[in-house]
PDB file of N, CA and C in Angstrom:
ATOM      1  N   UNK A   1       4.284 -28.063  98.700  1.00  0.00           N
ATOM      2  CA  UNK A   1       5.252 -28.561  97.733  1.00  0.00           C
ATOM      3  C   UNK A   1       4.741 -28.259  96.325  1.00  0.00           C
ATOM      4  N   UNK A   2       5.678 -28.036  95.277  1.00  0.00           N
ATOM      5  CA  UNK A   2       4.876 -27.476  93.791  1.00  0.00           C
ATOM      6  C   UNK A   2       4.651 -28.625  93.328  1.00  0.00           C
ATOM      7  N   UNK A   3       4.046 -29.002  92.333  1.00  0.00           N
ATOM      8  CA  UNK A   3       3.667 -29.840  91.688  1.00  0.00           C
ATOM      9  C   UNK A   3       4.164 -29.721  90.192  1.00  0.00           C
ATOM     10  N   UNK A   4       4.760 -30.562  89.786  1.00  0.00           N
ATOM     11  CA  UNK A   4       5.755 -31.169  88.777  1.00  0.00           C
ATOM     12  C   UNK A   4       4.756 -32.088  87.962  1.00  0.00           C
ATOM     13  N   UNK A   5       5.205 -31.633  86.636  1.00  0.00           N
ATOM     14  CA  UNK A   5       4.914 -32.904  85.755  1.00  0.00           C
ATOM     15  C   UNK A   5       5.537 -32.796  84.513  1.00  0.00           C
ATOM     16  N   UNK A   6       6.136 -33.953  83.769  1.00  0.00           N
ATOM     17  CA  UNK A   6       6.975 -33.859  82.722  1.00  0.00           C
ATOM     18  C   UNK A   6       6.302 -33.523  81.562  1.00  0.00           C
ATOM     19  N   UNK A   7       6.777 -33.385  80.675  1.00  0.00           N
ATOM     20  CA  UNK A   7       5.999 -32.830  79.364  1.00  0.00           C
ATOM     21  C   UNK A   7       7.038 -32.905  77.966  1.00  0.00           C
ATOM     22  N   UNK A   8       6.683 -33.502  76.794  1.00  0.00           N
ATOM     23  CA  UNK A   8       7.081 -33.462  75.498  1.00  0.00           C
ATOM     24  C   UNK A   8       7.461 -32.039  74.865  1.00  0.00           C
ATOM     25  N   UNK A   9       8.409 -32.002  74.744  1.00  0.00           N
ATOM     26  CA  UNK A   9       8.510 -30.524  73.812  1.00  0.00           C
ATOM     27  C   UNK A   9       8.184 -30.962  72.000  1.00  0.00           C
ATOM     28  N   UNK A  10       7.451 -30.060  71.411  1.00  0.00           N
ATOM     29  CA  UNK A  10       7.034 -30.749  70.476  1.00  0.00           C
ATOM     30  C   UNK A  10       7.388 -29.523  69.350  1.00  0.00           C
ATOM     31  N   UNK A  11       7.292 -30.359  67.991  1.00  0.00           N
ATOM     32  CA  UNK A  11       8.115 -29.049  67.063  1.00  0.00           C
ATOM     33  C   UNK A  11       6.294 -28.824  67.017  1.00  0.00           C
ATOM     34  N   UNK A  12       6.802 -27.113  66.355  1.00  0.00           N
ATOM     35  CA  UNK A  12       5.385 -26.631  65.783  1.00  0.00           C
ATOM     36  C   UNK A  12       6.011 -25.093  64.887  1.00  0.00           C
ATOM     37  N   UNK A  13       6.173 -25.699  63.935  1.00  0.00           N
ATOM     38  CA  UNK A  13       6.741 -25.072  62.462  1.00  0.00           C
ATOM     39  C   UNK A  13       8.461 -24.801  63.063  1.00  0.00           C
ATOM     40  N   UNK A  14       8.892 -23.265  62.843  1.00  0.00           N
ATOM     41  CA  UNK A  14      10.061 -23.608  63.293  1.00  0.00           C
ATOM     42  C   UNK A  14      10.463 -23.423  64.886  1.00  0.00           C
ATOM     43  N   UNK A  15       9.461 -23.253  65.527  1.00  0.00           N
ATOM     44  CA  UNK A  15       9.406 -23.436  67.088  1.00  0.00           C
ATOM     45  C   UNK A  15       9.050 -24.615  67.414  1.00  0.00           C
ATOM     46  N   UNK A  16       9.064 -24.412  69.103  1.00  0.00           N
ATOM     47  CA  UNK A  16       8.735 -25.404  69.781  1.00  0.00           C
ATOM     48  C   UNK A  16       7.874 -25.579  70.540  1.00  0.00           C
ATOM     49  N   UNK A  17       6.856 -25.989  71.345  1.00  0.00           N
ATOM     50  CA  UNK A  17       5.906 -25.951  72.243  1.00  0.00           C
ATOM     51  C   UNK A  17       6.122 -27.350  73.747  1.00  0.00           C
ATOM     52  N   UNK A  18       5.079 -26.826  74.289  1.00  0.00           N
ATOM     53  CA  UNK A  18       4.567 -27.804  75.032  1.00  0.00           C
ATOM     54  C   UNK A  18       3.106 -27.768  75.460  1.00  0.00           C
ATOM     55  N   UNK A  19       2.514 -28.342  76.379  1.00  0.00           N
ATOM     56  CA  UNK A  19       1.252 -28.779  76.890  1.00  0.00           C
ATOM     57  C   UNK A  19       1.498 -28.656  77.774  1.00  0.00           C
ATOM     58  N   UNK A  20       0.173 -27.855  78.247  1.00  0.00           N
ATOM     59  CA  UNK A  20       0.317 -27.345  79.970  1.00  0.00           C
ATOM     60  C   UNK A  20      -0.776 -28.263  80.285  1.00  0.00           C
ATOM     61  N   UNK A  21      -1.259 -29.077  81.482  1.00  0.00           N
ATOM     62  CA  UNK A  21      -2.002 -29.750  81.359  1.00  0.00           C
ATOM     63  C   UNK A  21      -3.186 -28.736  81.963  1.00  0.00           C
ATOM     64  N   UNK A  22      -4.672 -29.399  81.803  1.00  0.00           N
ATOM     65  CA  UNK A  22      -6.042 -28.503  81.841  1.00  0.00           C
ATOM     66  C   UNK A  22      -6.076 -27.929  83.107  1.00  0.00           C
ATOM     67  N   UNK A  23      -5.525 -28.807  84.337  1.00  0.00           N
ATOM     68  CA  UNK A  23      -5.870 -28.754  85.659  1.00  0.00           C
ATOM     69  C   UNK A  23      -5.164 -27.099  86.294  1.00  0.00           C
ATOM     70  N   UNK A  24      -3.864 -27.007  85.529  1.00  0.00           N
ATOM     71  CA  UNK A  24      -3.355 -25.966  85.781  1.00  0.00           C
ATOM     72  C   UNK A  24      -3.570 -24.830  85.476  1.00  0.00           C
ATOM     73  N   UNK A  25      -3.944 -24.529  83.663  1.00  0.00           N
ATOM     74  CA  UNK A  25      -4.606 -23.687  83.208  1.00  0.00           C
ATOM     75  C   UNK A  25      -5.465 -23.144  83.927  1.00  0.00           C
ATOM     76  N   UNK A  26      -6.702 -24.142  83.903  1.00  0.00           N
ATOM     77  CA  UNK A  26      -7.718 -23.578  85.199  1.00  0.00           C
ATOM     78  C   UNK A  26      -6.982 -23.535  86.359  1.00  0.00           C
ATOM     79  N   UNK A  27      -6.460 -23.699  87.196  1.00  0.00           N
ATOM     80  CA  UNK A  27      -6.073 -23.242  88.787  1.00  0.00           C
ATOM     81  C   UNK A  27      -5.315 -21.718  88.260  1.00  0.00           C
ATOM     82  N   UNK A  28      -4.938 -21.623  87.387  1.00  0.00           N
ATOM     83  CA  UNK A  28      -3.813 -20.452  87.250  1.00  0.00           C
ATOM     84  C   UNK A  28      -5.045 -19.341  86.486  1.00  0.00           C
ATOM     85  N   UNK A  29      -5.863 -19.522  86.103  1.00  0.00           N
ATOM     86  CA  UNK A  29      -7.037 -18.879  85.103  1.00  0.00           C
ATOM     87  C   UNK A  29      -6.330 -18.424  83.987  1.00  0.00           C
ATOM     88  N   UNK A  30      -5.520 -19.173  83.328  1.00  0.00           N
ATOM     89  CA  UNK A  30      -4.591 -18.563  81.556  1.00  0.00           C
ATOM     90  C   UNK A  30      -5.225 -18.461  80.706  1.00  0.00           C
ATOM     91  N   UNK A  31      -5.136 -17.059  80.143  1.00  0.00           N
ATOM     92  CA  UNK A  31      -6.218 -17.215  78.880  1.00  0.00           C
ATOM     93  C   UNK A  31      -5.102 -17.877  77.523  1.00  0.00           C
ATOM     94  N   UNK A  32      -5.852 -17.574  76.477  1.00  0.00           N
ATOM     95  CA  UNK A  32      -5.034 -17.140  75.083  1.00  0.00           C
ATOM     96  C   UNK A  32      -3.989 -16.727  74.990  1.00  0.00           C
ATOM     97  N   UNK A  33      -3.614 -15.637  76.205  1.00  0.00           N
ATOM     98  CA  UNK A  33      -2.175 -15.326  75.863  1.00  0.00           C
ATOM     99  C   UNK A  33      -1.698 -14.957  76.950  1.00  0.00           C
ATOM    100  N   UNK A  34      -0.334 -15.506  77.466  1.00  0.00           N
ATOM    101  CA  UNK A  34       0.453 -15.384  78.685  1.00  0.00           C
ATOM    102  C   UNK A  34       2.082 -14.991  78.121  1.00  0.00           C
ATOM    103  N   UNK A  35       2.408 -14.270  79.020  1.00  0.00           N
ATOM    104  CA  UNK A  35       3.689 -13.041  79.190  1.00  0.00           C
ATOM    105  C   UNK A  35       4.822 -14.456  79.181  1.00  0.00           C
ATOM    106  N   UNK A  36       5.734 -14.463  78.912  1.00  0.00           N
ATOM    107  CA  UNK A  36       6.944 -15.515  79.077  1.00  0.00           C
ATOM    108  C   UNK A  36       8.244 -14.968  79.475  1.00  0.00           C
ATOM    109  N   UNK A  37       8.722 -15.572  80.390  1.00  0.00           N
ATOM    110  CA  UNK A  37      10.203 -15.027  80.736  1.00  0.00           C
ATOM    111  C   UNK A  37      11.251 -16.223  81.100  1.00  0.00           C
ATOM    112  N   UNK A  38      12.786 -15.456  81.299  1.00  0.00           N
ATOM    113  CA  UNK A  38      13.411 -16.617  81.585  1.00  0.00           C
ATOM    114  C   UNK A  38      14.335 -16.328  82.508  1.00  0.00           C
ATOM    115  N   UNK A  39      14.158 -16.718  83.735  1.00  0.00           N
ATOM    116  CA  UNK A  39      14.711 -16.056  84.900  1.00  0.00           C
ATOM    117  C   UNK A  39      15.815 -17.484  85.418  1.00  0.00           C
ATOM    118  N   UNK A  40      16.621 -17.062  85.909  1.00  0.00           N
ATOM    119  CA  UNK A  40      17.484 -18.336  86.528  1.00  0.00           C
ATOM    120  C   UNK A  40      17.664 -19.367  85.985  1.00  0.00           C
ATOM    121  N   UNK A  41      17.710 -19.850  84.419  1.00  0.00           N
ATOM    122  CA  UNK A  41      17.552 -20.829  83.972  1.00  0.00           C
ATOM    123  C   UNK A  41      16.519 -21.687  83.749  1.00  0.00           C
ATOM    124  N   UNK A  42      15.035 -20.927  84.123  1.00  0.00           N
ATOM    125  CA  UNK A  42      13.563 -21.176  84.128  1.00  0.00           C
ATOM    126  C   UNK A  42      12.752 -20.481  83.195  1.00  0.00           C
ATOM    127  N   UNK A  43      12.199 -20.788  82.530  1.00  0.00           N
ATOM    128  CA  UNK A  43      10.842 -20.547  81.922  1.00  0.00           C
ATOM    129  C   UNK A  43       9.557 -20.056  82.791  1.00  0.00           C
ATOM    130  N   UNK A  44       9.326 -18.854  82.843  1.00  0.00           N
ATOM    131  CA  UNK A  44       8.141 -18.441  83.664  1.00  0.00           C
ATOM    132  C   UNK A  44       7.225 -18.061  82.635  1.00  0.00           C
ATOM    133  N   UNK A  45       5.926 -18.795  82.925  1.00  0.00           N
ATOM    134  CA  UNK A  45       4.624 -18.846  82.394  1.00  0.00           C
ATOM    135  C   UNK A  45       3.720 -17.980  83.533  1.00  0.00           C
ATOM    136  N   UNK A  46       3.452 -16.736  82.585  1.00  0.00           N
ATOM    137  CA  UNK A  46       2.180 -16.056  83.589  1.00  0.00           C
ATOM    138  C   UNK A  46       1.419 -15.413  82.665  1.00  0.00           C
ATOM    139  N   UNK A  47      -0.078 -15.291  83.437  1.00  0.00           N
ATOM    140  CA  UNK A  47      -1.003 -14.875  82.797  1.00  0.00           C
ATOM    141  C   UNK A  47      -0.650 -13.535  82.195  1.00  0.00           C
ATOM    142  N   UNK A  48      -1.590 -13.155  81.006  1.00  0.00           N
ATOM    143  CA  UNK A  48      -0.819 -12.051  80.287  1.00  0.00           C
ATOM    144  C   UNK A  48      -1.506 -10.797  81.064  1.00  0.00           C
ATOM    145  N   UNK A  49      -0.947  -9.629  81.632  1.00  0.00           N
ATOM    146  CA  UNK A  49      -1.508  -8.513  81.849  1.00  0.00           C
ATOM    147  C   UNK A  49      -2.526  -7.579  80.599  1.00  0.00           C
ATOM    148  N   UNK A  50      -3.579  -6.696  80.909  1.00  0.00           N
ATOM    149  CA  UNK A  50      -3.910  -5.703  80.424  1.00  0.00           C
ATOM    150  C   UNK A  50      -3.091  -4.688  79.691  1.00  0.00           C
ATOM    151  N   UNK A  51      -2.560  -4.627  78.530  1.00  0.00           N
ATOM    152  CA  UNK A  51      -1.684  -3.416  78.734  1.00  0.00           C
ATOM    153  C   UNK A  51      -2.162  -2.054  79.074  1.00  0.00           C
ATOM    154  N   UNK A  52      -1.053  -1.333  79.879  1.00  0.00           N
ATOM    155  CA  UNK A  52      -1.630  -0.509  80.474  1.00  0.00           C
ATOM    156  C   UNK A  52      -0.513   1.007  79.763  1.00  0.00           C
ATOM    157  N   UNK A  53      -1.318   1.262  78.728  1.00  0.00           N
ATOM    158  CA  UNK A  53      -0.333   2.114  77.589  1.00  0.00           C
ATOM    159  C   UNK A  53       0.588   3.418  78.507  1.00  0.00           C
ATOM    160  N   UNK A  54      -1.049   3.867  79.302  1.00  0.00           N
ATOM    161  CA  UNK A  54      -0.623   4.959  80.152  1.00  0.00           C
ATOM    162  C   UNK A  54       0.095   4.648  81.792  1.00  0.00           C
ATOM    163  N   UNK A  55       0.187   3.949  82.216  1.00  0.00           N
ATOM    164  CA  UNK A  55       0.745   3.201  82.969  1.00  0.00           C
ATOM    165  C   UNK A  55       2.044   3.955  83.763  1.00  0.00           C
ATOM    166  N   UNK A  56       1.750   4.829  85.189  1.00  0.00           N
ATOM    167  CA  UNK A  56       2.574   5.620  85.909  1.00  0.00           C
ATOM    168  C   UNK A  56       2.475   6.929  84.731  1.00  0.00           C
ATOM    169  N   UNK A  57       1.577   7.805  83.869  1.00  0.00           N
ATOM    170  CA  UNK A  57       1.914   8.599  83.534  1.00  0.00           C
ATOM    171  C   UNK A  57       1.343   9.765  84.631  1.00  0.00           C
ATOM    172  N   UNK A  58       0.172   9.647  85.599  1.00  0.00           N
ATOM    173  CA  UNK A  58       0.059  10.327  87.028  1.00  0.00           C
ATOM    174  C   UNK A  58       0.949  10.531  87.394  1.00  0.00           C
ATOM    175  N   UNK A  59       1.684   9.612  87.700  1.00  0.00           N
ATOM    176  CA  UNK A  59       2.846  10.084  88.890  1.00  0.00           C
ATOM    177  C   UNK A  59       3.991  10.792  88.431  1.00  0.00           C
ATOM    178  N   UNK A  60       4.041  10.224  86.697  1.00  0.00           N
ATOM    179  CA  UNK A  60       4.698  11.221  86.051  1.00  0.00           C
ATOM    180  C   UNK A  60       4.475  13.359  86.334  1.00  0.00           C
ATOM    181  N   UNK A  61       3.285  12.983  86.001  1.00  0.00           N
ATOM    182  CA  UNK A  61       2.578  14.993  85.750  1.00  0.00           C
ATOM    183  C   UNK A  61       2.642  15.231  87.062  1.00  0.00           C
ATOM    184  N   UNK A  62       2.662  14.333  88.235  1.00  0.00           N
ATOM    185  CA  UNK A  62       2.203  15.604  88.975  1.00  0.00           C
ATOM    186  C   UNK A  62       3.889  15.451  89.720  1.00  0.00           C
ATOM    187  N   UNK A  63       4.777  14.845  89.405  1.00  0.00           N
ATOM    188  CA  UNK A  63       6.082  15.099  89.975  1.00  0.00           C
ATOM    189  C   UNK A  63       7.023  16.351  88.777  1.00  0.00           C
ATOM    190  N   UNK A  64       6.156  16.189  87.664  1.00  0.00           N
ATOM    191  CA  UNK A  64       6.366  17.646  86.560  1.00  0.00           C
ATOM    192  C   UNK A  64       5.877  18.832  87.508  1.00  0.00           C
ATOM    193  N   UNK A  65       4.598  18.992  87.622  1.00  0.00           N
ATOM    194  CA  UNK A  65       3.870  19.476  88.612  1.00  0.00           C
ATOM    195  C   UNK A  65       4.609  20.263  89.981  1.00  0.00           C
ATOM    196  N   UNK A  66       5.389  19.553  90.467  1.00  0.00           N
ATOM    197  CA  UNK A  66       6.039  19.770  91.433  1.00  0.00           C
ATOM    198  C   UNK A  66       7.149  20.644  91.761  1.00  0.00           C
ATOM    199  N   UNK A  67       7.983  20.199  90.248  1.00  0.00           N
ATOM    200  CA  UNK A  67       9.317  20.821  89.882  1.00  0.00           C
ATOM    201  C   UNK A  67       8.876  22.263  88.835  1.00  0.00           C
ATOM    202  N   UNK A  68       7.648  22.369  88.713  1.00  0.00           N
ATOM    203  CA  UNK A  68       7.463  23.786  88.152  1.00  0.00           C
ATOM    204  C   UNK A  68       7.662  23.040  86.249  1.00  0.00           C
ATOM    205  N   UNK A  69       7.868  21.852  85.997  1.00  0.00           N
ATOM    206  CA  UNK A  69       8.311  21.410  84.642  1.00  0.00           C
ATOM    207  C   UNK A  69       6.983  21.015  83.965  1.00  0.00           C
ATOM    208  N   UNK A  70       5.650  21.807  84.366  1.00  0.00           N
ATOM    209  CA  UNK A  70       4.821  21.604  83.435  1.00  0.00           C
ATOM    210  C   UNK A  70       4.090  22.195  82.414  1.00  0.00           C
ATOM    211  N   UNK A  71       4.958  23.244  81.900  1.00  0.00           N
ATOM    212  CA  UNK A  71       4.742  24.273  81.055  1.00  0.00           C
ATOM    213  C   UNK A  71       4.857  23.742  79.367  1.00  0.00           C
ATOM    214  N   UNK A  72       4.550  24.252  78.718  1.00  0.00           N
ATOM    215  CA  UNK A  72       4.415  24.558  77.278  1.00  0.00           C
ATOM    216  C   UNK A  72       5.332  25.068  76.706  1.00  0.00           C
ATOM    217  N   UNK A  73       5.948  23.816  75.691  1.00  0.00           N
ATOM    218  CA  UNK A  73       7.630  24.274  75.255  1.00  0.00           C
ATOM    219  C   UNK A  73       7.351  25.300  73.958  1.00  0.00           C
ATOM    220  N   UNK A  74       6.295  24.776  73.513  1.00  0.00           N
ATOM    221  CA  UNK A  74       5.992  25.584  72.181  1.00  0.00           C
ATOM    222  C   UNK A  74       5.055  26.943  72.543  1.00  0.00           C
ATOM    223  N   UNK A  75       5.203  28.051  72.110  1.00  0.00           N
ATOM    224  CA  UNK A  75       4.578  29.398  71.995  1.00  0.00           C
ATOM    225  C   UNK A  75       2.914  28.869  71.720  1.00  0.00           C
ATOM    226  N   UNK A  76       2.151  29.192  71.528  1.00  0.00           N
ATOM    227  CA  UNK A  76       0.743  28.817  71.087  1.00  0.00           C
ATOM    228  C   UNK A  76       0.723  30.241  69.881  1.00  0.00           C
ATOM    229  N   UNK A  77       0.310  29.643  68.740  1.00  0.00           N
ATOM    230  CA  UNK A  77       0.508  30.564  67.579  1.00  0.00           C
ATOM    231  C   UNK A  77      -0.535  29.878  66.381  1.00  0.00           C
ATOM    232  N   UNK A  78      -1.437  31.056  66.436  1.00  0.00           N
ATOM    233  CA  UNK A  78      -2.889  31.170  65.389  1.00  0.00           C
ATOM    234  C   UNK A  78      -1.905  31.043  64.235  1.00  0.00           C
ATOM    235  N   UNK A  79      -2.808  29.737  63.228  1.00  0.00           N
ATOM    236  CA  UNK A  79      -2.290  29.974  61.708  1.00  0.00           C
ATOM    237  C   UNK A  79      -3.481  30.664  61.078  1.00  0.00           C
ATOM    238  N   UNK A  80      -3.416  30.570  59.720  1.00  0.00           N
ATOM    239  CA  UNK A  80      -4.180  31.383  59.096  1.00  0.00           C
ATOM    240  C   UNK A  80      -5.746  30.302  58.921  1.00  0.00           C
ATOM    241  N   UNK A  81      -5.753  29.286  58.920  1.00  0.00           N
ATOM    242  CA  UNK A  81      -6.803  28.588  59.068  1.00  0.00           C
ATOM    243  C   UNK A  81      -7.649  28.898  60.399  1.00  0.00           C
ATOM    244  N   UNK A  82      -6.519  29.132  61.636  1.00  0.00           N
ATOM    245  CA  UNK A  82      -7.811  29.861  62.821  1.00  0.00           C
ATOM    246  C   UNK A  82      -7.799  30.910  62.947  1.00  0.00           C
ATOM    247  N   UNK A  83      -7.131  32.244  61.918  1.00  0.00           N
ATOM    248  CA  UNK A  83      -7.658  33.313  62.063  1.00  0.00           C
ATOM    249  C   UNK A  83      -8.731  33.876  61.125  1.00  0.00           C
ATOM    250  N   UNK A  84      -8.896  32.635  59.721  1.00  0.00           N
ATOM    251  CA  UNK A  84     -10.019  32.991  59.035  1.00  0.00           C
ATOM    252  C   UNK A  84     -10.961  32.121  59.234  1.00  0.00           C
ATOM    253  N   UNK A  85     -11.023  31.118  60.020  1.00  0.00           N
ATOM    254  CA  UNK A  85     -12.088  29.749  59.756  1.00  0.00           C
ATOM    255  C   UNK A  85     -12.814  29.703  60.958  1.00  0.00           C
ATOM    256  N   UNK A  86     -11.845  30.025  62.249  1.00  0.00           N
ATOM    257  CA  UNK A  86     -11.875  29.731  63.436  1.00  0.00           C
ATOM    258  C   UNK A  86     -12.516  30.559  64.177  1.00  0.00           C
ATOM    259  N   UNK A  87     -13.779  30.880  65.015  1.00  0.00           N
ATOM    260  CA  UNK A  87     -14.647  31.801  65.756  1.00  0.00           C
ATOM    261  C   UNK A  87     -14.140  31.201  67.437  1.00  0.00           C
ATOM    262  N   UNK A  88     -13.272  32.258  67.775  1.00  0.00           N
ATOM    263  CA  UNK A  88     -12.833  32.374  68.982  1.00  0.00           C
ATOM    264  C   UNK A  88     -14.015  33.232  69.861  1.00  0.00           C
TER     265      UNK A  88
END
């Protein structure tokens, strides 16, 4: 069965908050900062993920990979800085 407990919503500037109590924090391990959503008329509190910037870009390249779509849209073209500066 979940475990319920009521709680004060409290102002805090022009938002609002509440208090999660300690016991849960620790059982749930929440740091500093948790993800918020609002699904079905609920408030979901979860721990915040890692962001993960690159996140499915593998499965991206190698389904490029696949379809022959992993080529080079731009020409490759020496400026004058790597044909006088630059020791190829």
């Amino acid at each position: 069965m979940a475990q319920t407990a009521r709680a004060r919503v409290v102002r805090i500037g022009n938002s609002r908050g509440i208090r999660i109590p300690k016991v849960w924090l620790d059982q749930l391990n929440l740091g500093d900062e948790v993800e918020l959503a609002v699904r079905q008329g609920a408030i979901v509190v979860r721990r915040a993920r890692a962001p993960q910037v690159r996140e499915g870009w593998n499965d991206a390249f190698e389904a490029m990979a696949a379809h022959h779509d992993d080529t080079l849209i731009d020409q490759v073209r020496a400026t004058d800085w790597d044909r006088k500066e630059w020791t190829w």
